[in-house]
Protein backbone atom coordinates (compact mmCIF):
# COMPACT_ATOMS: atom_id res chain seq x y z
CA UNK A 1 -126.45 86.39 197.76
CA UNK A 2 -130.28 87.15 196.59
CA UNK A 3 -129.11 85.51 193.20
CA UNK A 4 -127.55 82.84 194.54
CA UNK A 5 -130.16 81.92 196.50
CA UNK A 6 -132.57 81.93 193.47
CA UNK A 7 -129.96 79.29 191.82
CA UNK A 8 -127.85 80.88 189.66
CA UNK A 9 -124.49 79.93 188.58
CA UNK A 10 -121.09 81.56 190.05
CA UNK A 11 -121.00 82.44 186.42
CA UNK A 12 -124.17 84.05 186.31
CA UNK A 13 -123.57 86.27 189.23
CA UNK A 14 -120.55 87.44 188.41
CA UNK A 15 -121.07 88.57 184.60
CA UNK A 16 -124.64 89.80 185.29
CA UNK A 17 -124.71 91.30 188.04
CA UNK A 18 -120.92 92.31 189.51
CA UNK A 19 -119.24 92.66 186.21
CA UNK A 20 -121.92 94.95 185.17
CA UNK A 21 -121.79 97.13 188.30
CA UNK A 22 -118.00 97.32 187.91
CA UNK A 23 -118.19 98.60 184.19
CA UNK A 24 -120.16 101.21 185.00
CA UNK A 25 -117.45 102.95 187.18
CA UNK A 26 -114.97 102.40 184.34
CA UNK A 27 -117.04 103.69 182.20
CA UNK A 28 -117.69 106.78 183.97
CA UNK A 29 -113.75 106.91 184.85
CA UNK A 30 -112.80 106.52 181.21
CA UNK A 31 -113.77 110.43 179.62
CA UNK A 32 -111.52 112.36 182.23
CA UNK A 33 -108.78 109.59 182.15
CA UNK A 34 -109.05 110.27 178.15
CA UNK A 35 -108.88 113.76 178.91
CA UNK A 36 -105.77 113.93 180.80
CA UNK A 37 -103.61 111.55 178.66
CA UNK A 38 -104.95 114.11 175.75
CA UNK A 39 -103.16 116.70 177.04
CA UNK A 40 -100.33 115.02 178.21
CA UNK A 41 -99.48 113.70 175.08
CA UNK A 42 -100.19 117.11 173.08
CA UNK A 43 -97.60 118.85 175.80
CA UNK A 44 -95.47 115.85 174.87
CA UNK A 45 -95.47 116.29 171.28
CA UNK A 46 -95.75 120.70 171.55
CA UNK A 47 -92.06 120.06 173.94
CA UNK A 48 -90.05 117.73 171.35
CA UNK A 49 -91.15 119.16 168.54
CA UNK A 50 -91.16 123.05 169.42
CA UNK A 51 -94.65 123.42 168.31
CA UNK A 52 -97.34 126.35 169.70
CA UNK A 53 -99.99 124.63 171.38
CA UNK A 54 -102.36 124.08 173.73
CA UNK A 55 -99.64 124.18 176.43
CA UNK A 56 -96.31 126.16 176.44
């Protein structure tokens, strides 16, 4: 509301100032998301293809 009050845009407020704030937490999110469909996808491939692994 500050920044609206100092007259900027809709658009303004939203890409530099929410949709920042908002990236930050995907960001953060996206190295242990990574992580996990890593080794989902190696378990995945180790189970079809009956290679030794990280998993079984």
């Amino acid at each position: 509301t500050t920044a609206k009050a100092k007259g900027l845009s809709n658009h303004k407020v939203l890409y530099g100032h929410v949709f920042r704030n908002a990236m930050l937490l995907v960001i953060a999110g996206f190295p242990s998301a990574f992580i996990g469909i890593f080794f989902t996808g190696s378990l995945l491939v180790e189970v079809i293809f009956s290679l030794d692994g990280l998993g079984l």
